[in-house]
C-alpha atoms as a PDB file:
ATOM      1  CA  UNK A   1      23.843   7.402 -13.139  1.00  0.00           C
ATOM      2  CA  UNK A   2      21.613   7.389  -9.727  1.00  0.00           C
ATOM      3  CA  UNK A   3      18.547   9.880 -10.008  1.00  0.00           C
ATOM      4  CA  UNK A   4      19.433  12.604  -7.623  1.00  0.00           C
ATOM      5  CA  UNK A   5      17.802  12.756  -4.226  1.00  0.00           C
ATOM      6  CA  UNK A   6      15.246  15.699  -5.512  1.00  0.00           C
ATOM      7  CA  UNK A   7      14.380  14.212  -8.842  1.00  0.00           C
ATOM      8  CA  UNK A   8      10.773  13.274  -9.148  1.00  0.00           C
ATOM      9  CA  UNK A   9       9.943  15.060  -5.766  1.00  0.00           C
ATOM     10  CA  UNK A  10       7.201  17.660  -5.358  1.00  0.00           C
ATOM     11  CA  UNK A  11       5.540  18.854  -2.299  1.00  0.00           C
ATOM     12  CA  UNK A  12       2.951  21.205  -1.034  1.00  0.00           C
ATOM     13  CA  UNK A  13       3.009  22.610   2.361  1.00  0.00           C
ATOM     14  CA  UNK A  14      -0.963  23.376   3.800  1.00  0.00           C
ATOM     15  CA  UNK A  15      -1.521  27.024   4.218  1.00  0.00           C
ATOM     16  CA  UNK A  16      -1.371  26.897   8.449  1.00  0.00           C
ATOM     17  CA  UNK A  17       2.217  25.640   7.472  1.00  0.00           C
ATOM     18  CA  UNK A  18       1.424  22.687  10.086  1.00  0.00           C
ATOM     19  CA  UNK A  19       1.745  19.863   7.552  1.00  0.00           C
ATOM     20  CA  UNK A  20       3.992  18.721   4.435  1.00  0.00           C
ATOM     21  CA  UNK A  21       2.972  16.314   1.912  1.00  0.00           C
ATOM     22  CA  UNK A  22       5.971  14.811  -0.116  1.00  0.00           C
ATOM     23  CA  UNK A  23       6.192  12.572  -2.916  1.00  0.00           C
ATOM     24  CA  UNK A  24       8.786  10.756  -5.035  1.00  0.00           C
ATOM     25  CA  UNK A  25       8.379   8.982  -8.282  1.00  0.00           C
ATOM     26  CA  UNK A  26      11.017   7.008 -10.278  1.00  0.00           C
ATOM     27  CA  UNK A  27      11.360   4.568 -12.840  1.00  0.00           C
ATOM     28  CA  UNK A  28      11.584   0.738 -11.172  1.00  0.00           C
ATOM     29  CA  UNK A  29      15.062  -0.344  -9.582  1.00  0.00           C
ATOM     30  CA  UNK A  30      17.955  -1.147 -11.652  1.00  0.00           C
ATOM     31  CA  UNK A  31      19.923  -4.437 -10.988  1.00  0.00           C
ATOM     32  CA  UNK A  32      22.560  -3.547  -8.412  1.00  0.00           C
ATOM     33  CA  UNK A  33      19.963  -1.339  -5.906  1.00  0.00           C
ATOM     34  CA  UNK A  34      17.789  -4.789  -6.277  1.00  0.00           C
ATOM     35  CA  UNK A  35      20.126  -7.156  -5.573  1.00  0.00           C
ATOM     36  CA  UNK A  36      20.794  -4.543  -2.053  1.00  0.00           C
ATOM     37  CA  UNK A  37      17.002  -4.048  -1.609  1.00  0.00           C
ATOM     38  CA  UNK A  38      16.734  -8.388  -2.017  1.00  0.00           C
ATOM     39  CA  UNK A  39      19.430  -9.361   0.817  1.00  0.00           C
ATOM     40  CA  UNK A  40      17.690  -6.673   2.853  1.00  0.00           C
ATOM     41  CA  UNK A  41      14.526  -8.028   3.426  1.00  0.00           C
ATOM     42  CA  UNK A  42      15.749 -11.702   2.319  1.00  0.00           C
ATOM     43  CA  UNK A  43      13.100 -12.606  -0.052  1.00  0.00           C
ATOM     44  CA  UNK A  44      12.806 -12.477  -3.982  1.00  0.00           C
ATOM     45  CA  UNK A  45      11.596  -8.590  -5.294  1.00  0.00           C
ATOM     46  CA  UNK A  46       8.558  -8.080  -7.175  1.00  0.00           C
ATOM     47  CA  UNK A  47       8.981  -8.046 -10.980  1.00  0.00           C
ATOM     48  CA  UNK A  48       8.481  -4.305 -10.712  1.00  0.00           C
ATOM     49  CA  UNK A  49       9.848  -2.705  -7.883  1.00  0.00           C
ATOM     50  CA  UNK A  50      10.265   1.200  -7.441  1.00  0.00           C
ATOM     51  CA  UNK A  51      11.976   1.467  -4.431  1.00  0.00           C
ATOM     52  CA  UNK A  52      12.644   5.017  -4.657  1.00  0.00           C
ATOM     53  CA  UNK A  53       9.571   5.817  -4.886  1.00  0.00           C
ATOM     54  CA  UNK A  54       7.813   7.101  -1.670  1.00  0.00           C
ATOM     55  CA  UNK A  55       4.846   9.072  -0.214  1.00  0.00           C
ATOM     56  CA  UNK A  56       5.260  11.354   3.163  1.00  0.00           C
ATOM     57  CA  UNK A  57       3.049  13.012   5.392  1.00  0.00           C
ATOM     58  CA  UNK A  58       5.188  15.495   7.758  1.00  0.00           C
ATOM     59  CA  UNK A  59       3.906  17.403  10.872  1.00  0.00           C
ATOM     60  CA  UNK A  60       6.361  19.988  10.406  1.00  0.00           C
ATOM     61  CA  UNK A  61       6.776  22.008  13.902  1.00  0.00           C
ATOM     62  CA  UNK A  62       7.668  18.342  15.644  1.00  0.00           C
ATOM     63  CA  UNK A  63       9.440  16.852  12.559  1.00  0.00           C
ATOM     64  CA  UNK A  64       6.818  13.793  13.223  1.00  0.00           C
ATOM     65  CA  UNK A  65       6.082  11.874  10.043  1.00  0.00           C
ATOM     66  CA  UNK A  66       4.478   9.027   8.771  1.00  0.00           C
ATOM     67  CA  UNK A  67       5.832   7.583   4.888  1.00  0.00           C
ATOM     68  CA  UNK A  68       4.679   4.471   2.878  1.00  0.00           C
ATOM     69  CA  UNK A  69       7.904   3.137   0.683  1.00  0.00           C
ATOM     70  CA  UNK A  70       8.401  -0.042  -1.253  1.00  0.00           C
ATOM     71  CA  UNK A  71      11.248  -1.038   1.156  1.00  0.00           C
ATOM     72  CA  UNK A  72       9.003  -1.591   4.514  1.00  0.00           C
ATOM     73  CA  UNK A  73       6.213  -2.639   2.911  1.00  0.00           C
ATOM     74  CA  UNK A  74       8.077  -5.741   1.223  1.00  0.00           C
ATOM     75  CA  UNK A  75       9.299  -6.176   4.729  1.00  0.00           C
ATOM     76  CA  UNK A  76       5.710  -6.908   6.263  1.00  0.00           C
ATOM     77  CA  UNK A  77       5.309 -10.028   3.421  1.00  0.00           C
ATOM     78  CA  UNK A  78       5.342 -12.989   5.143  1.00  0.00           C
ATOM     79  CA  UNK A  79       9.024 -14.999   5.279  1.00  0.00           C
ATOM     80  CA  UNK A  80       7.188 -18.247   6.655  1.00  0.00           C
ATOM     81  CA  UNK A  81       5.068 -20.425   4.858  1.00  0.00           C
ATOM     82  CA  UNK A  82       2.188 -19.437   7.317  1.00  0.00           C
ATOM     83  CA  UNK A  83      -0.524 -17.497   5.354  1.00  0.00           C
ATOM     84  CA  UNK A  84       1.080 -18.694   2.091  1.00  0.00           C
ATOM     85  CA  UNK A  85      -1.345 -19.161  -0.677  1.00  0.00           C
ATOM     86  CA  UNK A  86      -1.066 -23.266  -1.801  1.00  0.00           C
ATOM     87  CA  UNK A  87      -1.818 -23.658  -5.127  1.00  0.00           C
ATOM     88  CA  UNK A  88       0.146 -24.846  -8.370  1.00  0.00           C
ATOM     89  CA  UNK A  89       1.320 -21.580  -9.803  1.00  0.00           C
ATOM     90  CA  UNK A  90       2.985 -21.135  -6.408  1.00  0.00           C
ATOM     91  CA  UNK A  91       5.493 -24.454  -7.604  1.00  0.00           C
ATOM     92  CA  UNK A  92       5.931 -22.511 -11.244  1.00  0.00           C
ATOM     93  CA  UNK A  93       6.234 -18.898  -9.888  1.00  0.00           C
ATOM     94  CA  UNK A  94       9.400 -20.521  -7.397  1.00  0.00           C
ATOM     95  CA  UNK A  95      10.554 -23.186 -10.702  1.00  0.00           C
ATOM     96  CA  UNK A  96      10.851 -18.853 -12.494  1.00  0.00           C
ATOM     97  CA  UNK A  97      12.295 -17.227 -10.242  1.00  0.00           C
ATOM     98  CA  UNK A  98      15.172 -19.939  -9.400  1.00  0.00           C
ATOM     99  CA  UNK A  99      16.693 -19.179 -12.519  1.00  0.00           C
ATOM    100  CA  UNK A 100      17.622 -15.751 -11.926  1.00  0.00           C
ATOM    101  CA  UNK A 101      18.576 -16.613  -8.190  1.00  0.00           C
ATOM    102  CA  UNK A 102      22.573 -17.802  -7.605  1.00  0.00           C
ATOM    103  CA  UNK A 103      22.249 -21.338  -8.031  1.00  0.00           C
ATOM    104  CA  UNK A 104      23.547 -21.818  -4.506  1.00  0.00           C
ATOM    105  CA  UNK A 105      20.835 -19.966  -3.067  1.00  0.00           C
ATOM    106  CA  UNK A 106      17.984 -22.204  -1.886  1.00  0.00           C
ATOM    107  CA  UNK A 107      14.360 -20.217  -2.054  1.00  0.00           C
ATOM    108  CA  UNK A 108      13.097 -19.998   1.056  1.00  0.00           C
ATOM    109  CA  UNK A 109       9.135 -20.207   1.821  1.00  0.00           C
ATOM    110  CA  UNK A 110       7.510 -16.585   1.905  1.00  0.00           C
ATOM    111  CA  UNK A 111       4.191 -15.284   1.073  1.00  0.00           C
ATOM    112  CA  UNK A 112       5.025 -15.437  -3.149  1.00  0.00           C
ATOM    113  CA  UNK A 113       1.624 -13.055  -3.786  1.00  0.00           C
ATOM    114  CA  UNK A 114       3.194 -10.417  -1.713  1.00  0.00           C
ATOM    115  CA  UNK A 115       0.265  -9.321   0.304  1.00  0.00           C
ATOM    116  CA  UNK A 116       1.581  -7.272   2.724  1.00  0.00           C
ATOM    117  CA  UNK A 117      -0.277  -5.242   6.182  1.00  0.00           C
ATOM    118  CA  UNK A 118       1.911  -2.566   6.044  1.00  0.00           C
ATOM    119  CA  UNK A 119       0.327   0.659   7.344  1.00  0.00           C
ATOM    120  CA  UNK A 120       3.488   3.054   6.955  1.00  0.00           C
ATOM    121  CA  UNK A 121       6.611   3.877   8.692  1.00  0.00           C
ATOM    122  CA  UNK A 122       6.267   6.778  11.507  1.00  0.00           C
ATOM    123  CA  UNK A 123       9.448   8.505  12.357  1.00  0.00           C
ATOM    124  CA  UNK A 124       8.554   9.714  15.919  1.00  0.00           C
ATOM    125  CA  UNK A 125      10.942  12.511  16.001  1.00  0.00           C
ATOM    126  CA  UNK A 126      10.246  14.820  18.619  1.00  0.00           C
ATOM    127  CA  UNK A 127       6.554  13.822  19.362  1.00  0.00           C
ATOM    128  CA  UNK A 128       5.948  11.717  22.656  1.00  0.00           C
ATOM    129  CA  UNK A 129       3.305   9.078  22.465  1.00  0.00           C
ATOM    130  CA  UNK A 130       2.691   5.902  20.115  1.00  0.00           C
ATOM    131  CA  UNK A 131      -0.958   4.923  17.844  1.00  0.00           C
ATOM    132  CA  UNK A 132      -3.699   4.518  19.608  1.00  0.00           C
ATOM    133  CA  UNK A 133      -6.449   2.119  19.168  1.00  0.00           C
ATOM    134  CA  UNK A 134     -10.091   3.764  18.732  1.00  0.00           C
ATOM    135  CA  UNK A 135     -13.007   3.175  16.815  1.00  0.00           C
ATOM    136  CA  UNK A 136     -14.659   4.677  13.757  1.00  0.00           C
ATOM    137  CA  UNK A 137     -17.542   5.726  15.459  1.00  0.00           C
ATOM    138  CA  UNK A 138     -14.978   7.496  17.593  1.00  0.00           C
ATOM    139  CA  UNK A 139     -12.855   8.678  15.421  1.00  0.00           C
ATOM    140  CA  UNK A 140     -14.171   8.493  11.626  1.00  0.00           C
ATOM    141  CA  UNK A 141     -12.557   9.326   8.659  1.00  0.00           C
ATOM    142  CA  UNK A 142     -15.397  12.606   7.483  1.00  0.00           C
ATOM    143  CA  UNK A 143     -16.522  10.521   4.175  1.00  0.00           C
ATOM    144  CA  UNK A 144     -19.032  13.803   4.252  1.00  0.00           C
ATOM    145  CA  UNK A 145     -16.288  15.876   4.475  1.00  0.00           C
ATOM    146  CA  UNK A 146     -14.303  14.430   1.904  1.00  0.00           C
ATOM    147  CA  UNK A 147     -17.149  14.344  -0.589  1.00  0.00           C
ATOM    148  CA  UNK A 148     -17.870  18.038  -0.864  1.00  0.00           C
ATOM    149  CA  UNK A 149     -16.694  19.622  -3.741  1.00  0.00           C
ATOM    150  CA  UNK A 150     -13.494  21.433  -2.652  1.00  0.00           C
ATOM    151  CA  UNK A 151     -10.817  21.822  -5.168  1.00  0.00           C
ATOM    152  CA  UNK A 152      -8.142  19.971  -4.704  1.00  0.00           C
ATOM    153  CA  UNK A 153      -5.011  21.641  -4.143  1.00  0.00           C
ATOM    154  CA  UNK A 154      -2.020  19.193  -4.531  1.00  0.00           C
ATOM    155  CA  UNK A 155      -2.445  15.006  -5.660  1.00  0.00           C
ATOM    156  CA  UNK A 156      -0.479  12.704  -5.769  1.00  0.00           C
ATOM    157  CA  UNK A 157      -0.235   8.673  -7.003  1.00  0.00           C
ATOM    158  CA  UNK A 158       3.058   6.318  -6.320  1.00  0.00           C
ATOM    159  CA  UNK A 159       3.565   2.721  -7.224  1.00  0.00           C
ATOM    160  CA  UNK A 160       5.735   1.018  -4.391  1.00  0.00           C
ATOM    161  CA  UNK A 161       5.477  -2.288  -6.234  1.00  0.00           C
ATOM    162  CA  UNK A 162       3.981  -4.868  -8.232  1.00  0.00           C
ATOM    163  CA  UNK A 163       3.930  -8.154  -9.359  1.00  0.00           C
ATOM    164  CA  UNK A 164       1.914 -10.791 -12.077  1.00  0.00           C
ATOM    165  CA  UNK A 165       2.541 -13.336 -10.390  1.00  0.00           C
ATOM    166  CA  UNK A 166       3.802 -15.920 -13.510  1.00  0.00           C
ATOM    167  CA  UNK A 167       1.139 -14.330 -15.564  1.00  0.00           C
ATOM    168  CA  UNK A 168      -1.679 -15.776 -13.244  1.00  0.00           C
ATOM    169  CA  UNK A 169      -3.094 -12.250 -11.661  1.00  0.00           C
ATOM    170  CA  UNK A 170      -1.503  -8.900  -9.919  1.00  0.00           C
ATOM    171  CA  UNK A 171      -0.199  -8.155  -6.548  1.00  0.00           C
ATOM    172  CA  UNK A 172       0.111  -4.038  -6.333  1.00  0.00           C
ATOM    173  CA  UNK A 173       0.604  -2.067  -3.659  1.00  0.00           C
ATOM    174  CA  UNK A 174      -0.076   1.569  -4.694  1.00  0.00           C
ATOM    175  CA  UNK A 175      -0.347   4.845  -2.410  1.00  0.00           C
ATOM    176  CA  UNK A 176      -2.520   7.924  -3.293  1.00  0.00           C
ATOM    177  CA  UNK A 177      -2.969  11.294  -1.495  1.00  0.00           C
ATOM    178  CA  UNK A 178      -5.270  14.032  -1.945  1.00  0.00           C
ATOM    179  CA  UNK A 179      -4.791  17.805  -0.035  1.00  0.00           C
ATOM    180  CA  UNK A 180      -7.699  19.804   0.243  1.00  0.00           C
ATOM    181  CA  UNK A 181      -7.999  23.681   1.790  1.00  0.00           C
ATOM    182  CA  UNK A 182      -9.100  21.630   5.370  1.00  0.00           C
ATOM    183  CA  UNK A 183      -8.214  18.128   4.969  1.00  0.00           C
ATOM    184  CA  UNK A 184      -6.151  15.314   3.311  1.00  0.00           C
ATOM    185  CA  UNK A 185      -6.472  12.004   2.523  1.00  0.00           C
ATOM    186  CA  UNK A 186      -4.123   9.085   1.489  1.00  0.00           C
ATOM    187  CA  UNK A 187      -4.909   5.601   0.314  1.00  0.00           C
ATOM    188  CA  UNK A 188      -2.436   2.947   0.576  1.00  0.00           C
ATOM    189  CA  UNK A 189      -3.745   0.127  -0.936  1.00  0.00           C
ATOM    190  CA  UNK A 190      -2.988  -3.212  -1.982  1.00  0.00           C
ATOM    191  CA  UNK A 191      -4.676  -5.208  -4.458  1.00  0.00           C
ATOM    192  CA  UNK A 192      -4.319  -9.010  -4.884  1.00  0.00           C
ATOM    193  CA  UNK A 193      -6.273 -10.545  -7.880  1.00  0.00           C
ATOM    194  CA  UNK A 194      -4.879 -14.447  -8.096  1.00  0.00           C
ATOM    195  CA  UNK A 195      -7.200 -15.932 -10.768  1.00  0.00           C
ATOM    196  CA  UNK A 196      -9.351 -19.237 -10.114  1.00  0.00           C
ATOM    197  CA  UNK A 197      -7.815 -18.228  -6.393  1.00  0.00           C
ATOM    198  CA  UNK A 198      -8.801 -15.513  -4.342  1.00  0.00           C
ATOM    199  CA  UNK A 199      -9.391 -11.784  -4.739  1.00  0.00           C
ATOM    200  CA  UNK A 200      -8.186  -9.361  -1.558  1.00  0.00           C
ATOM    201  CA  UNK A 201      -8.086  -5.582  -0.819  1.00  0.00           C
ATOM    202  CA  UNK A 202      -6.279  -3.791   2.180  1.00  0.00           C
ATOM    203  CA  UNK A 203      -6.688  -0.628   2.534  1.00  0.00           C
ATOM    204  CA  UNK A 204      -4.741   1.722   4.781  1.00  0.00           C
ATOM    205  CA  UNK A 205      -6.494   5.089   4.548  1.00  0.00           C
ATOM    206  CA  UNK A 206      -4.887   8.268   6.870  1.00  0.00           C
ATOM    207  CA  UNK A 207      -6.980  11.398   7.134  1.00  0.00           C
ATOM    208  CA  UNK A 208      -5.908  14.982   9.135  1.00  0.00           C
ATOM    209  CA  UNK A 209      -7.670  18.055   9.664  1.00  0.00           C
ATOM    210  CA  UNK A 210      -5.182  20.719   8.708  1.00  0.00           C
ATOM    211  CA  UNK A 211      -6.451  23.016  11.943  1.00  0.00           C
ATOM    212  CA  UNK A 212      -5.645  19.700  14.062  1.00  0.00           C
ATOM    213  CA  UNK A 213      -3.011  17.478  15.565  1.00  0.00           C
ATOM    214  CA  UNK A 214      -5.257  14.065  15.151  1.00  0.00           C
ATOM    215  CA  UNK A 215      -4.282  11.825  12.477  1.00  0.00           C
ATOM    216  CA  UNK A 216      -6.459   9.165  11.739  1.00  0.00           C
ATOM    217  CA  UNK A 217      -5.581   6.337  10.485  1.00  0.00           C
ATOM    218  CA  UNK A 218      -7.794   3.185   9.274  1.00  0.00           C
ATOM    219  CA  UNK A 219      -6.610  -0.012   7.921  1.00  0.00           C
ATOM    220  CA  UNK A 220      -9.531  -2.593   6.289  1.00  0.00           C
ATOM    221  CA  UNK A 221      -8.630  -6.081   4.708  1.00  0.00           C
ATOM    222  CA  UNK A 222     -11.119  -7.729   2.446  1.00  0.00           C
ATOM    223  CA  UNK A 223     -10.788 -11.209   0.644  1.00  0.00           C
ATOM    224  CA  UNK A 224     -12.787 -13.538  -1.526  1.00  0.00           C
ATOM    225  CA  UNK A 225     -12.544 -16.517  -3.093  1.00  0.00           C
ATOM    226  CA  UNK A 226     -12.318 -15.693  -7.220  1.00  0.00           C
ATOM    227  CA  UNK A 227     -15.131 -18.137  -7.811  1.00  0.00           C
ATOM    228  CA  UNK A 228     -17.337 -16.301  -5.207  1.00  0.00           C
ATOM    229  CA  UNK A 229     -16.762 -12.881  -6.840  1.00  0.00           C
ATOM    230  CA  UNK A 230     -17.237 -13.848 -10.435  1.00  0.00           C
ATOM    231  CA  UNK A 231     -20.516 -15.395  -9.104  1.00  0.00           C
ATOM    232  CA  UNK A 232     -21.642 -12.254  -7.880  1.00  0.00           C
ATOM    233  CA  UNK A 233     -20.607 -10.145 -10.799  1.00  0.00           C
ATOM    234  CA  UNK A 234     -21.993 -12.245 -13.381  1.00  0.00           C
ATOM    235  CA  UNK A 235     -25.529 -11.863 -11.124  1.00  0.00           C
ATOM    236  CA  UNK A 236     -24.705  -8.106 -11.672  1.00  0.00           C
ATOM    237  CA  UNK A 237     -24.594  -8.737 -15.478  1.00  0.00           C
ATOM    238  CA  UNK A 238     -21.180  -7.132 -15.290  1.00  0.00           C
ATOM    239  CA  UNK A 239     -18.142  -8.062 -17.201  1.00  0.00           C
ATOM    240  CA  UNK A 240     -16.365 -10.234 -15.363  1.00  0.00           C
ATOM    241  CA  UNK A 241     -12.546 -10.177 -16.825  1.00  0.00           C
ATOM    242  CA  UNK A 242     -13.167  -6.422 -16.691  1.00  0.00           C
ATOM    243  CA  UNK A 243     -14.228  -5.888 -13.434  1.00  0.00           C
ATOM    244  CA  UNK A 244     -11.659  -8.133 -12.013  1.00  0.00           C
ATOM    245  CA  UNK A 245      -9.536  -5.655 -12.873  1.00  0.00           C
ATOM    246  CA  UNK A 246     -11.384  -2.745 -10.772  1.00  0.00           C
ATOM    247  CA  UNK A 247     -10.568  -2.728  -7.292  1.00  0.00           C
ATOM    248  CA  UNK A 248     -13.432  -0.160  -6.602  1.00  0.00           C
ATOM    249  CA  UNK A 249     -15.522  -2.149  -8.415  1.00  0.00           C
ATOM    250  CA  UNK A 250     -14.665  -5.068  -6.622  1.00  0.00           C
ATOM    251  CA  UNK A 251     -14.109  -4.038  -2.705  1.00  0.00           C
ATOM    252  CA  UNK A 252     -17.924  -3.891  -2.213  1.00  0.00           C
ATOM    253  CA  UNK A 253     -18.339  -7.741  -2.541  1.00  0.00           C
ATOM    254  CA  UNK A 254     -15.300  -8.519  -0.443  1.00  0.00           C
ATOM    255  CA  UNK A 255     -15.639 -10.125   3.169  1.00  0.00           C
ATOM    256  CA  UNK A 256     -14.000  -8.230   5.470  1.00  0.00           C
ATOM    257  CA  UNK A 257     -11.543 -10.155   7.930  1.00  0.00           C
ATOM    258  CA  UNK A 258      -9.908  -7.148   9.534  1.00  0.00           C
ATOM    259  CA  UNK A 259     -11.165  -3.869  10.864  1.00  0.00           C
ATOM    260  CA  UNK A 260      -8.720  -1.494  12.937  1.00  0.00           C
ATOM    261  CA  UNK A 261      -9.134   2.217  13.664  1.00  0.00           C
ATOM    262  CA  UNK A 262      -6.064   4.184  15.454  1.00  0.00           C
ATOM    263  CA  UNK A 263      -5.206   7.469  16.184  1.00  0.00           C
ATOM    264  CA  UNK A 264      -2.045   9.367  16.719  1.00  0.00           C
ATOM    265  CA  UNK A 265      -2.081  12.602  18.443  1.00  0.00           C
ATOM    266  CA  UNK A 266       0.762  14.903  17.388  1.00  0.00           C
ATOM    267  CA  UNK A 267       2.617  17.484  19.348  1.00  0.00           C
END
């Protein structure tokens, strides 16, 4: 049986009553809601894939809203063999996955480590305008702000997907969102480690001001070569297999290759 359309949901509303947070957490996709989700977007799903999952941020006097699910985000991979990552476990990962495929279905180039650019889906509704592009200087997200010590009155942290990638690394794209008494903050991020490959980080981070219509919203790529980044932390003395595993730890000695600051002002 289907989970209902409520289970797994909470939500908190902030105190002005001008914004709704919403999230939804399920177990990963069963077999028939895959094969759906798979001729969808037309490439192969991540081994784990919790496509009802979602995370929603709701401006609730225009019905405006911005969500991050599993569904759009898989849609933003690549379906070309532009940006695809060349390397041997690519020919294994496809030689897998071919076997669970109908035979008559040829696998078509895509980006196979799933690194995606998606920044959300915004559902107009009745607000007029589109994003705007600004600066952080401009328009920062308050890392002051969000550093104080307010208590935090509503978190939450969704999977959309991942993926090991023939047992050679991760690909996860993961959303968290934080509500305090003046401000919130969500963090979609994914994480690519491919090992003896390349290590990359993009972050889509969307910050309001309760009291405000402005919602920021910041998205930052960063990439490495593997090599580069084991260099570095074995300089640090660190442990390297361990702090592969840490993106926190790890998006400080990233390059970053993309940099874009927008703005959407709601009414």
């Amino acid at each position: 049986m289907a989970p209902g359309p409520t289970a797994g949901v909470e939500s908190f509303t902030t105190k002005n009553g001008q914004w709704k947070i919403t999230t939804r957490k399920q177990p990963i996709l069963k077999a028939e809601p895959i094969e759906e989700l798979n001729k969808a977007i037309g490439i192969p799903i991540p081994e784990m894939i919790f496509g009802d999952n979602y995370v929603a941020i709701e401006h609730i006097q225009t019905g405006w809203k911005l969500d991050f699910n599993a569904q759009d985000a898989l849609d933003r991979v690549s379906k070309t063999e532009e940006g695809m990552l060349q390397v041997a476990v690519a020919d294994a990962w496809k030689k897998d996955r071919e076997h669970n495929e109908d035979i008559k279905q040829v696998v078509k180039p895509f980006d196979w480590s799933y690194s995606t650019d998606y920044k959300g889906t915004t559902h107009p509704a009745q607000s007029q305008g589109d994003w705007q592009v600004t600066s952080q200087a401009k328009h920062p997200v308050r890392a002051d702000l969000l550093s104080r010590p307010d208590p935090i009155l509503f978190f939450g942290e969704v999977d959309l997907y991942e993926d090991e990638l023939a047992d050679n690394g991760i690909g996860l794209l993961s959303i968290k969102i934080r509500v305090m008494p003046d401000r919130l903050l969500l963090l979609s991020r994914f994480f690519l480690r491919l090992d003896d490959v390349i290590v990359r980080i993009r972050d889509t981070r969307v910050y309001i001001e309760h009291s405000g219509n402005t919602v920021i919203r910041q998205y930052t790529a960063k990439e490495a070569k593997y090599d580069e980044v084991s260099e570095k932390l074995r300089g640090m003395r660190e442990n390297v297999a361990e702090t592969l595993r840490e993106p926190n730890r790890i998006a400080p000695l990233l390059n970053t290759v993309e940099d874009r600051t927008e703005i959407f002002e709601v009414h």
